[in-house]
C-alpha atoms as a PDB file:
ATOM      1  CA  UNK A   1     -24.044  24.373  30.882  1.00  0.00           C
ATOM      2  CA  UNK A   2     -20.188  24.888  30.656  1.00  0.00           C
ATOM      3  CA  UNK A   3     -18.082  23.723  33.402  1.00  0.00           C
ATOM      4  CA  UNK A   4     -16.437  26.587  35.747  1.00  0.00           C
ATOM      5  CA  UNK A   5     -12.520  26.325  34.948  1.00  0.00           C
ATOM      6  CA  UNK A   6     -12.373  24.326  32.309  1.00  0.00           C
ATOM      7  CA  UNK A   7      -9.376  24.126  30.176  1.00  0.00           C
ATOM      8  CA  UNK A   8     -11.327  24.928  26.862  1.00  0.00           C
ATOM      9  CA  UNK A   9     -13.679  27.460  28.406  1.00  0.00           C
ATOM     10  CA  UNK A  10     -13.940  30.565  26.339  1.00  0.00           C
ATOM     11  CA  UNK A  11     -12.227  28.195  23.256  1.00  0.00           C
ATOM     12  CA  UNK A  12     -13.656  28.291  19.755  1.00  0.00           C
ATOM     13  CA  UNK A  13     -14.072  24.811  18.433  1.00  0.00           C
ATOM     14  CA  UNK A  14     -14.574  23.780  15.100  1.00  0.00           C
ATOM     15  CA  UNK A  15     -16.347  20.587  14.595  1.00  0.00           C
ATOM     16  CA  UNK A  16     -16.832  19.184  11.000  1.00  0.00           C
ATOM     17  CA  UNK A  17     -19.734  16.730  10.694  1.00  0.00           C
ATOM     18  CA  UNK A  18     -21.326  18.375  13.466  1.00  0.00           C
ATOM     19  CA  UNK A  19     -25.092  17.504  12.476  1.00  0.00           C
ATOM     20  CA  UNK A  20     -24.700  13.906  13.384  1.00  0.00           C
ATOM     21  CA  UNK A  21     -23.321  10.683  15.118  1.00  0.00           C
ATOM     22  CA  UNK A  22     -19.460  11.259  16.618  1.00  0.00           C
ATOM     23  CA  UNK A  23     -19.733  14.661  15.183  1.00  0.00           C
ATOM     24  CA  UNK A  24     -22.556  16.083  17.238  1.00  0.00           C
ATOM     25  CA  UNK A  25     -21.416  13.788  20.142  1.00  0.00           C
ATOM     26  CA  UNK A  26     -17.768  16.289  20.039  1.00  0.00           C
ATOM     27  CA  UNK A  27     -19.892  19.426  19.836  1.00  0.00           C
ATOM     28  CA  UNK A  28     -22.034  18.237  23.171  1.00  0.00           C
ATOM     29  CA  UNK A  29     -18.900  17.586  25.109  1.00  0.00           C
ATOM     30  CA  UNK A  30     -17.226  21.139  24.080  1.00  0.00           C
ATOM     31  CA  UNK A  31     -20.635  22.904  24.685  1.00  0.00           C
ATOM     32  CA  UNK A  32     -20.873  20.988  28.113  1.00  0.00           C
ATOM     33  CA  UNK A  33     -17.022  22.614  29.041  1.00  0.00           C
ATOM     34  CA  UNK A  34     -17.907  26.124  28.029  1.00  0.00           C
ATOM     35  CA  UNK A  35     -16.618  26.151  25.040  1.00  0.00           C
ATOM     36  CA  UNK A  36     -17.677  28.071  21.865  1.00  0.00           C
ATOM     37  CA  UNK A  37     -18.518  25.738  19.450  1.00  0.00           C
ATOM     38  CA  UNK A  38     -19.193  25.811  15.453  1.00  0.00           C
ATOM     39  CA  UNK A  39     -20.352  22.876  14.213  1.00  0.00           C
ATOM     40  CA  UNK A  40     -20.332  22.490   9.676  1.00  0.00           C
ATOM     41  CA  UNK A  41     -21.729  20.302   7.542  1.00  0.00           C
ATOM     42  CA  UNK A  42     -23.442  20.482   4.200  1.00  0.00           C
ATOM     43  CA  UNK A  43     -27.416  19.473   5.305  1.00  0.00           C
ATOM     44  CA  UNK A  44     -28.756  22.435   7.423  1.00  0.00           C
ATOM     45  CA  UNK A  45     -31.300  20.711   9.243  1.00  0.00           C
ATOM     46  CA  UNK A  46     -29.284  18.164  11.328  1.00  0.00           C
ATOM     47  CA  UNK A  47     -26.746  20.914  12.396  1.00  0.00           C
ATOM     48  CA  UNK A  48     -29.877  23.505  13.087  1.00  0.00           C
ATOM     49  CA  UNK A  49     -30.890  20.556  15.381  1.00  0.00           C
ATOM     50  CA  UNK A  50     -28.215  19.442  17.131  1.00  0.00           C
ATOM     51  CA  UNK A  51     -26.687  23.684  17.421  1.00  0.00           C
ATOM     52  CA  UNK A  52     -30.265  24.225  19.392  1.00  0.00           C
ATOM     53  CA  UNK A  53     -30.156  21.428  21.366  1.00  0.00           C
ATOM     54  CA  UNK A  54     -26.270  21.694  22.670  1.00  0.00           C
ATOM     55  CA  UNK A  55     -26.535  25.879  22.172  1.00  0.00           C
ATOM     56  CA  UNK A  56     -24.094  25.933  19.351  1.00  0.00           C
ATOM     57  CA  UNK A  57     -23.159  27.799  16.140  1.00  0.00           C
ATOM     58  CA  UNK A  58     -24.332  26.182  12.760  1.00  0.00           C
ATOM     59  CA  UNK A  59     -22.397  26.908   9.904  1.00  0.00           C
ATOM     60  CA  UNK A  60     -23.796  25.424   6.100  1.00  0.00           C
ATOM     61  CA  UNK A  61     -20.693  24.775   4.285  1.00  0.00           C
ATOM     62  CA  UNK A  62     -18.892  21.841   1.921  1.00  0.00           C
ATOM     63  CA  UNK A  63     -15.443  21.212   4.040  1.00  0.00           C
ATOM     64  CA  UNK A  64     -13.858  19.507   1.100  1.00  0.00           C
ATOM     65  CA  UNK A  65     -14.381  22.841  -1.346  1.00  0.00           C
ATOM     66  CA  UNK A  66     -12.216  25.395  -0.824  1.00  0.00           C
ATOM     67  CA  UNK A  67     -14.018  28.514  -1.081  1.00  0.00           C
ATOM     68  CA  UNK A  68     -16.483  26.977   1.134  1.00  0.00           C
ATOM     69  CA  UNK A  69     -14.153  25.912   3.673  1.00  0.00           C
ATOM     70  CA  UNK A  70     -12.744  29.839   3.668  1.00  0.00           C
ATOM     71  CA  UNK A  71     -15.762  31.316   3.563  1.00  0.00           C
ATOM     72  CA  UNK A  72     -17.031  29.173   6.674  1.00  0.00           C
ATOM     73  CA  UNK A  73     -13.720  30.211   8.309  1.00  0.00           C
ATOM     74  CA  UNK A  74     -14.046  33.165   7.185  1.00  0.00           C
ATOM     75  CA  UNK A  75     -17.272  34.179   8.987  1.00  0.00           C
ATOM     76  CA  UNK A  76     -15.801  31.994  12.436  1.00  0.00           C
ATOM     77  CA  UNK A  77     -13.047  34.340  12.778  1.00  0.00           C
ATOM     78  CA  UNK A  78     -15.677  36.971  11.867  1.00  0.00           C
ATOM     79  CA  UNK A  79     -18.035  36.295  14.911  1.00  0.00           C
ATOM     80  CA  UNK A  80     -15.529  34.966  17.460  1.00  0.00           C
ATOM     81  CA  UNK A  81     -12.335  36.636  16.697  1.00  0.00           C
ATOM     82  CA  UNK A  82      -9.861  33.157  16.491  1.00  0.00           C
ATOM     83  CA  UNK A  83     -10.160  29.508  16.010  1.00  0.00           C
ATOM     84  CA  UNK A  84      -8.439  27.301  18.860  1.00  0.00           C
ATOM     85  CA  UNK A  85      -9.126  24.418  17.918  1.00  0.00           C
ATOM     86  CA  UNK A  86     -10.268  22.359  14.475  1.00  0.00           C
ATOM     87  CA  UNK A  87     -11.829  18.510  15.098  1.00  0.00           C
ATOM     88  CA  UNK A  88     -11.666  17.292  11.051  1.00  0.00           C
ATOM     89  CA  UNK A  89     -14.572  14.971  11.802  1.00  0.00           C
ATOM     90  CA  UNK A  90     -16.820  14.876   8.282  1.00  0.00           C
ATOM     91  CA  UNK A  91     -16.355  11.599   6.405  1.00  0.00           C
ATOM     92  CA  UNK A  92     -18.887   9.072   4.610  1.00  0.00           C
ATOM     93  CA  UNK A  93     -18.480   6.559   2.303  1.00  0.00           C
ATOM     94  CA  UNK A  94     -16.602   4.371  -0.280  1.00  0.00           C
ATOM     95  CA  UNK A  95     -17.988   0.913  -0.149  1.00  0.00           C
ATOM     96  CA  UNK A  96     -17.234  -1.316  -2.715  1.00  0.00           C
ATOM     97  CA  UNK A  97     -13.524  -2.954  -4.113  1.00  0.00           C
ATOM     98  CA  UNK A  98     -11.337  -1.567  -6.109  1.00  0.00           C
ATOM     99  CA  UNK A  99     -12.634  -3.852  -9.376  1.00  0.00           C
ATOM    100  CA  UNK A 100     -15.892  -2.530  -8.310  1.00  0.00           C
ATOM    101  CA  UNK A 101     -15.318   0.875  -7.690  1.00  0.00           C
ATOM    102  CA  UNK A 102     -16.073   3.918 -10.755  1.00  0.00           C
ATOM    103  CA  UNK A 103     -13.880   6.877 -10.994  1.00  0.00           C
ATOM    104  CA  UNK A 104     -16.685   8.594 -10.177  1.00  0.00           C
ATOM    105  CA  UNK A 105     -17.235   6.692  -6.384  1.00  0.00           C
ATOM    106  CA  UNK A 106     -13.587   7.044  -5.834  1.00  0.00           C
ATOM    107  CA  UNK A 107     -13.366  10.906  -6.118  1.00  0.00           C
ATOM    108  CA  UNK A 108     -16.212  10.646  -4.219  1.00  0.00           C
ATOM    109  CA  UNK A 109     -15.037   8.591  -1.099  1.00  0.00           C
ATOM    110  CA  UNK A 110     -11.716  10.699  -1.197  1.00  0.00           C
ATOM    111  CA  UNK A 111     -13.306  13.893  -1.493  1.00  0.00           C
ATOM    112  CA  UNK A 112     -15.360  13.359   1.596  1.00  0.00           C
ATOM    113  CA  UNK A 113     -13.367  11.128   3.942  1.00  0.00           C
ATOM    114  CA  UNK A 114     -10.038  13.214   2.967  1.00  0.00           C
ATOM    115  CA  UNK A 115     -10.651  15.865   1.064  1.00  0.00           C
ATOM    116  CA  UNK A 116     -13.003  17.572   3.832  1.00  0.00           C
ATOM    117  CA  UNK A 117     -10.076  17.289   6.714  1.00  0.00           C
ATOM    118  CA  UNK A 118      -7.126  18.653   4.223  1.00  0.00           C
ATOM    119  CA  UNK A 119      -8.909  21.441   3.022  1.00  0.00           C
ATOM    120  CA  UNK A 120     -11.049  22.540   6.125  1.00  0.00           C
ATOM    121  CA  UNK A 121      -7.122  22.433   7.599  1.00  0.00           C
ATOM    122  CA  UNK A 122      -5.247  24.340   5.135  1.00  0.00           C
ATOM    123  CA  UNK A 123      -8.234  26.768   5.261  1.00  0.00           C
ATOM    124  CA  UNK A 124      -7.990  26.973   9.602  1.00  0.00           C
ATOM    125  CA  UNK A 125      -4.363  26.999   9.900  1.00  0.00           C
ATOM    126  CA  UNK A 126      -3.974  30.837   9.292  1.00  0.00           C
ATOM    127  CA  UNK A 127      -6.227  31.503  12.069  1.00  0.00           C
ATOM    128  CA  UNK A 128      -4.358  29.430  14.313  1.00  0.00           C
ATOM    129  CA  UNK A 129      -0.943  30.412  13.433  1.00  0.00           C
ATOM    130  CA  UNK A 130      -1.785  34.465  14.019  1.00  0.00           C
ATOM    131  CA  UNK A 131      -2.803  33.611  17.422  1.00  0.00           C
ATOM    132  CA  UNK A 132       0.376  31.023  18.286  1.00  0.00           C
ATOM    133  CA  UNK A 133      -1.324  27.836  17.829  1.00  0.00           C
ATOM    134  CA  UNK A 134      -4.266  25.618  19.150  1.00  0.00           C
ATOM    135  CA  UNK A 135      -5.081  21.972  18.013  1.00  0.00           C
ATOM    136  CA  UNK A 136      -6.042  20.140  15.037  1.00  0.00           C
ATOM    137  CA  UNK A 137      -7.757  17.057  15.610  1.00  0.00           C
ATOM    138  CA  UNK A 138      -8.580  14.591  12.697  1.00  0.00           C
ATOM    139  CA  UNK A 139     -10.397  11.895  12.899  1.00  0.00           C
ATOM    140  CA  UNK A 140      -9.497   8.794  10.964  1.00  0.00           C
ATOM    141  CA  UNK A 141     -11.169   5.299  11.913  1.00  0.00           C
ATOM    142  CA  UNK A 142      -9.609   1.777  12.064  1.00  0.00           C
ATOM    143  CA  UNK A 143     -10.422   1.361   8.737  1.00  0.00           C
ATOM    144  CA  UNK A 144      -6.931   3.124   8.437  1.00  0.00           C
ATOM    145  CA  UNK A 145      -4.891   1.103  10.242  1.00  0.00           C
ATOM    146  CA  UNK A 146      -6.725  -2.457   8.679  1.00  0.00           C
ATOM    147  CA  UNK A 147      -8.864  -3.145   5.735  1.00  0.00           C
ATOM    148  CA  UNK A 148     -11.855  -4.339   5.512  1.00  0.00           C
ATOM    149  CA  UNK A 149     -13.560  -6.098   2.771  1.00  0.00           C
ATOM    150  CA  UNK A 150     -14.621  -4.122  -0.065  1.00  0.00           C
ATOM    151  CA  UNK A 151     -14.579  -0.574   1.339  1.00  0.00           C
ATOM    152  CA  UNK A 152     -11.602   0.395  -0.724  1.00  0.00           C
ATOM    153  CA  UNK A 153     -11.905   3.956  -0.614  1.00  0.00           C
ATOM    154  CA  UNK A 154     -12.999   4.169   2.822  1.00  0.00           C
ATOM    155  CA  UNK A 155      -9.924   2.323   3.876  1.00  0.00           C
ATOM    156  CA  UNK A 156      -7.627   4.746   1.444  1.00  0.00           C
ATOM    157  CA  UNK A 157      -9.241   7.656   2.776  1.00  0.00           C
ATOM    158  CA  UNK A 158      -8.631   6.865   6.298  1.00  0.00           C
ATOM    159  CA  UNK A 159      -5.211   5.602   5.573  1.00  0.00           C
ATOM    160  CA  UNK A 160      -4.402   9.084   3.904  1.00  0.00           C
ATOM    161  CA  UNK A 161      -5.700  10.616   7.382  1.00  0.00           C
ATOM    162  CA  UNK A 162      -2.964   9.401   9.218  1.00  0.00           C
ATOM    163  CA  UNK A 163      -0.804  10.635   6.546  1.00  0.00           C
ATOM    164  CA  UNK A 164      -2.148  14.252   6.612  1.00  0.00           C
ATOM    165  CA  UNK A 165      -1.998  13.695  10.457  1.00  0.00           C
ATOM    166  CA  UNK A 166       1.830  13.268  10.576  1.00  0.00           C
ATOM    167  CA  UNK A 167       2.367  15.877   7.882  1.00  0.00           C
ATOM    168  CA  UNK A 168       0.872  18.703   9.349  1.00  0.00           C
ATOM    169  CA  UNK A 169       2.740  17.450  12.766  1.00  0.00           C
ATOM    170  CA  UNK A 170       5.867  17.812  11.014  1.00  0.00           C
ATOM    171  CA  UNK A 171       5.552  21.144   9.793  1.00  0.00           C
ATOM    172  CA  UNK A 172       3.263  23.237  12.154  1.00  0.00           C
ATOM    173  CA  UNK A 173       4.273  22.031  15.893  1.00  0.00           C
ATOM    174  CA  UNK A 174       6.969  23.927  16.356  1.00  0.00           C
ATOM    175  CA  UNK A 175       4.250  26.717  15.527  1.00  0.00           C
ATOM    176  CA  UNK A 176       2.436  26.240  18.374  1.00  0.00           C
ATOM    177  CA  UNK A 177      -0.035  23.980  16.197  1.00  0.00           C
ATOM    178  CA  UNK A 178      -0.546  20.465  17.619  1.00  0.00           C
ATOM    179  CA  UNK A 179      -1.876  17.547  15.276  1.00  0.00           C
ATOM    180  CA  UNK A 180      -3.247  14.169  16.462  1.00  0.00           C
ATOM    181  CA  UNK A 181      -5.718  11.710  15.361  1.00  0.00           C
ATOM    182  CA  UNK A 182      -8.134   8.986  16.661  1.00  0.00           C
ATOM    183  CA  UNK A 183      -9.199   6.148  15.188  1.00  0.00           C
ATOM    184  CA  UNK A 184     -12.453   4.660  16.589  1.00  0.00           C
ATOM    185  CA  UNK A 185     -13.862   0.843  15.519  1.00  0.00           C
ATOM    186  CA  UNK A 186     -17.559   0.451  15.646  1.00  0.00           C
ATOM    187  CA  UNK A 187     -19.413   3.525  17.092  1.00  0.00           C
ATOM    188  CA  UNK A 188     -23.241   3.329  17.295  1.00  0.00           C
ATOM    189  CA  UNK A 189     -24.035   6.561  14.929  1.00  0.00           C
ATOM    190  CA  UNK A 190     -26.902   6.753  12.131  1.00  0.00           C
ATOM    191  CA  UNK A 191     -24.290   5.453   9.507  1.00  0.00           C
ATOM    192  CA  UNK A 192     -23.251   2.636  11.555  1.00  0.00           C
ATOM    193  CA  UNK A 193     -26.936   1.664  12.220  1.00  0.00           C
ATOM    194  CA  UNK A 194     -27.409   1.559   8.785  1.00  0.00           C
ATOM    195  CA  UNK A 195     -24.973  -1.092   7.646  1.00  0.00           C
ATOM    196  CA  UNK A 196     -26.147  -3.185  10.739  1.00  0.00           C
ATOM    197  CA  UNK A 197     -29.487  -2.863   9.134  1.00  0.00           C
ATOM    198  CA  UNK A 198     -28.130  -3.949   5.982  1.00  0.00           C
ATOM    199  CA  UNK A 199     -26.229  -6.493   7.636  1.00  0.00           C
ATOM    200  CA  UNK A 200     -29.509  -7.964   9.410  1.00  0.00           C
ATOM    201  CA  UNK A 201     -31.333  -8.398   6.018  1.00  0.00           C
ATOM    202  CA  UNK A 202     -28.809 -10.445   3.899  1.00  0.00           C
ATOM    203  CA  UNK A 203     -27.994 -12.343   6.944  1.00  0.00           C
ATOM    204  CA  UNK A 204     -30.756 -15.007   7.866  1.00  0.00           C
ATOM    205  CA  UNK A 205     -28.883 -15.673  11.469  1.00  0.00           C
ATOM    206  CA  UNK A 206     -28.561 -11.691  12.226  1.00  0.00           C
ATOM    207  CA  UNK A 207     -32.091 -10.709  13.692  1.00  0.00           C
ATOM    208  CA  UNK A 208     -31.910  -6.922  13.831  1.00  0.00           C
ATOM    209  CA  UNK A 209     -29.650  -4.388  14.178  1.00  0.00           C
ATOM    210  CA  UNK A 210     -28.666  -5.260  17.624  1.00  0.00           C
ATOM    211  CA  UNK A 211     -27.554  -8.489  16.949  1.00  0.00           C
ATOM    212  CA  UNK A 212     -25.117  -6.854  13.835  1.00  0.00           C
ATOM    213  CA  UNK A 213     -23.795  -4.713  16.531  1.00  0.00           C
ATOM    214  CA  UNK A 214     -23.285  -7.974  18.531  1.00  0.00           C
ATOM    215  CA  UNK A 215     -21.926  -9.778  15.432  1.00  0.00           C
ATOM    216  CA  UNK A 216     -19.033  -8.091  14.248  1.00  0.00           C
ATOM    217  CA  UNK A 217     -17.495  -6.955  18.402  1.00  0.00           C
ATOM    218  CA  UNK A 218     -17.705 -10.866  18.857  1.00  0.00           C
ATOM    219  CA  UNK A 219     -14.214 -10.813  18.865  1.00  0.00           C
ATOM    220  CA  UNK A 220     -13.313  -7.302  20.464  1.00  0.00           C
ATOM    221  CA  UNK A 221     -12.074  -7.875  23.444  1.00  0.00           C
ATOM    222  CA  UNK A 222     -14.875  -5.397  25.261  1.00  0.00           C
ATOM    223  CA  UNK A 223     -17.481  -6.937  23.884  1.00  0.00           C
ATOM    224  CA  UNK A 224     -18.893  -3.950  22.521  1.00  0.00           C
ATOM    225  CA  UNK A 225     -19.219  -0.640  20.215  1.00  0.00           C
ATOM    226  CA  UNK A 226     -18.582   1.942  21.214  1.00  0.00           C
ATOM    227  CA  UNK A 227     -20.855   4.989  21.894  1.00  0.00           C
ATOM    228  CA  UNK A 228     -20.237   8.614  20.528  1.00  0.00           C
ATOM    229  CA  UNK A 229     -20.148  10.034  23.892  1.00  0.00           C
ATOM    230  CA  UNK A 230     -16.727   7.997  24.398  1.00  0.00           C
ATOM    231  CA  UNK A 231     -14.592   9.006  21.747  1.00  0.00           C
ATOM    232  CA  UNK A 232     -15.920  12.697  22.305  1.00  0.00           C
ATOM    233  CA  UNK A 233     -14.100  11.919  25.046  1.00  0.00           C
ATOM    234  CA  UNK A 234     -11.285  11.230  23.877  1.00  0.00           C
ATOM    235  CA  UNK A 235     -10.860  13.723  21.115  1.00  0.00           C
ATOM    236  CA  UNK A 236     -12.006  16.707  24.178  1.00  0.00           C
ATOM    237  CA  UNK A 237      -8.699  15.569  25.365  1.00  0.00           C
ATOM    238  CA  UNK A 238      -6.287  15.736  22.388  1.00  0.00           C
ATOM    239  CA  UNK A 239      -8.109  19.048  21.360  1.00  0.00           C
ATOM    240  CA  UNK A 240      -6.731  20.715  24.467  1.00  0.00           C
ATOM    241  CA  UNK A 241      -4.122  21.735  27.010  1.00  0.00           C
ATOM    242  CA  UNK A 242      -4.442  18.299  28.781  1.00  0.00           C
ATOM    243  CA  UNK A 243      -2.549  16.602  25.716  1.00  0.00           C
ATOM    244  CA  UNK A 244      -0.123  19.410  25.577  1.00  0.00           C
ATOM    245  CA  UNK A 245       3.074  17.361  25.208  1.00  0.00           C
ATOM    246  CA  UNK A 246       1.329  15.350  22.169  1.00  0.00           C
ATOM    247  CA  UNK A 247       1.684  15.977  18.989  1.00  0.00           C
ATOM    248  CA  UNK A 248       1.773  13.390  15.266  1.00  0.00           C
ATOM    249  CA  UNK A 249      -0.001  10.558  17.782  1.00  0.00           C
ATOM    250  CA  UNK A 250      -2.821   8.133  16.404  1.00  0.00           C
ATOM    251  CA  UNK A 251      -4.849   7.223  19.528  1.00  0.00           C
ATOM    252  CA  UNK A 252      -6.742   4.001  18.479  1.00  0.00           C
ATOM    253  CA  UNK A 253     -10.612   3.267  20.515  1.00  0.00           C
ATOM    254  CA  UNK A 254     -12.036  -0.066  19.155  1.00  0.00           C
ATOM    255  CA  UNK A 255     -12.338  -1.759  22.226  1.00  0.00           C
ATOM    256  CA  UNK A 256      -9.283  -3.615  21.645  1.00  0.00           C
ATOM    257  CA  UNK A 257      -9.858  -4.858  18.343  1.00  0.00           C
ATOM    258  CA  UNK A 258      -6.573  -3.988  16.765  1.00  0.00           C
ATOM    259  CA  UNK A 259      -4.850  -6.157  19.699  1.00  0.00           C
ATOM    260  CA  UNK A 260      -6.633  -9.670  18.721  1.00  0.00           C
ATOM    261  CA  UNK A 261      -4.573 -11.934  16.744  1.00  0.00           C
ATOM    262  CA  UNK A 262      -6.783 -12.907  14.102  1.00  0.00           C
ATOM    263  CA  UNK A 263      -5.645 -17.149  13.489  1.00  0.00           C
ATOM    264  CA  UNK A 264      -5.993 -17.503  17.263  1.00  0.00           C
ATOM    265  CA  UNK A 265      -9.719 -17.118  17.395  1.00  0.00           C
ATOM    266  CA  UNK A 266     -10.695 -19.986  15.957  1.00  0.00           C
ATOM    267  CA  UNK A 267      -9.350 -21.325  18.557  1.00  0.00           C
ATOM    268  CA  UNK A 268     -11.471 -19.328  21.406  1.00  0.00           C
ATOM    269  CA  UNK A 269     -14.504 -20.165  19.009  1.00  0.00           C
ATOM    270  CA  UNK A 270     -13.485 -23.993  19.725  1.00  0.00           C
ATOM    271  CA  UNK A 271     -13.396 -23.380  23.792  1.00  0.00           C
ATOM    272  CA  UNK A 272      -9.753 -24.101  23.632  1.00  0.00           C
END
């Protein structure tokens, strides 16, 4: 049920990767403020799912191909008359290093964790330019702000994110279109579960999937991942009027992991 006097009531909200994890979590939280929301993504069953549980608009569509992109925007502006705001959410994978990596993987992990926010943006900005602006939120991860090993196109991707981020900043704010991007550490979503499963069964000491999770936040200051609910949260807020005097920023939600200083926690390990 939308809540009376919200500040995105009435908005139409994009959300790419809306049939799953942090993507459907940003769908709920619009739907749940009365917003309008559109969720894409290329596998029709998770989005008819999650757009009948949350009362949302499923749109079938490849973000990272351009006439797809169009068309889906095409048939937004169609329906609902505008776009307000855009959350760049879709991403996947790119796990391997660079030695490791074929051309084919690596056109692969850019297509999908930058590919689908430039072109999905380039494709959106014409709707939100004819109505004097709205928000663009993309959603990088902390894999681009650190590296981790061998996920070498992941990392690129999301480093390119923050890029794009900064780029369209520069050139659309003072046309009304505000840019910003999040970067989350370890969220619980399917894919997430999924490399803590694979985690658990070439490590002997990690039991299941809960004790992955447990594993690799030993060192984040909460304790913790996080869960998509929270930074739904937090991109609600840069996709609206509450951020309105933001703009280029890179809001990080790891739990503090980007604050530890790595050689020191050998020394916390040691009870020192």
């Amino acid at each position: 049920m939308g809540t009376k006097n919200s500040d995105v009531q009435g908005r139409v909200v994009v959300v790419t990767g809306g049939g799953t994890g942090i993507g459907a979590a940003i769908a709920e939280r619009y739907t749940d403020d009365g917003a309008t929301v559109v969720i894409i993504g290329r596998r029709i069953g998770p989005l008819e799912e999650v757009a009948a549980r949350i009362g949302a608009t499923a749109i079938v569509a490849d973000a990272s191909d351009g006439a797809s992109a169009r068309a889906a925007v095409e048939e937004i502006v169609e329906r609902f008359g505008t776009i307000d705001v855009l959350v760049a959410n879709a991403g996947g994978h790119g796990f391997a290093a660079v030695g490791d990596t074929s051309d084919e993987d690596w056109d692969s992990a850019i297509k999908v964790n930058l590919s689908t926010a430039f072109v999905m943006a380039r494709e959106a900005l014409p709707a939100l330019l004819s109505k004097g602006g709205g928000e663009i939120v993309i959603v990088s991860s902390l894999a681009g702000l650190f590296a981790g090993p061998s996920v070498a196109g992941y990392t690129v991707g999301k480093h390119a994110l923050i890029g794009l981020t900064k780029s369209l900043a520069r050139d659309y704010s003072r046309k009304g279109v505000r840019v910003n991007a999040v970067c989350p550490g370890w969220v619980r979503t399917p894919m997430a579960d999924a490399e803590m499963d694979e985690f658990a069964s070439h490590a002997p000491e990690i039991a299941d999937r809960d004790a992955g999770y447990a594993a690799v936040t030993r060192d984040v200051p909460l304790g913790r991942a996080a869960e998509p609910s929270e930074i739904a949260s937090i991109v609600r807020f840069l996709g609206s009027s509450q951020s309105s005097y933001m703009t280029g920023s890179v809001l990080v939600a790891d739990g503090g992991a980007h604050i530890v200083d790595l050689p020191t926690v050998a020394f916390e390990h040691a009870g020192m």
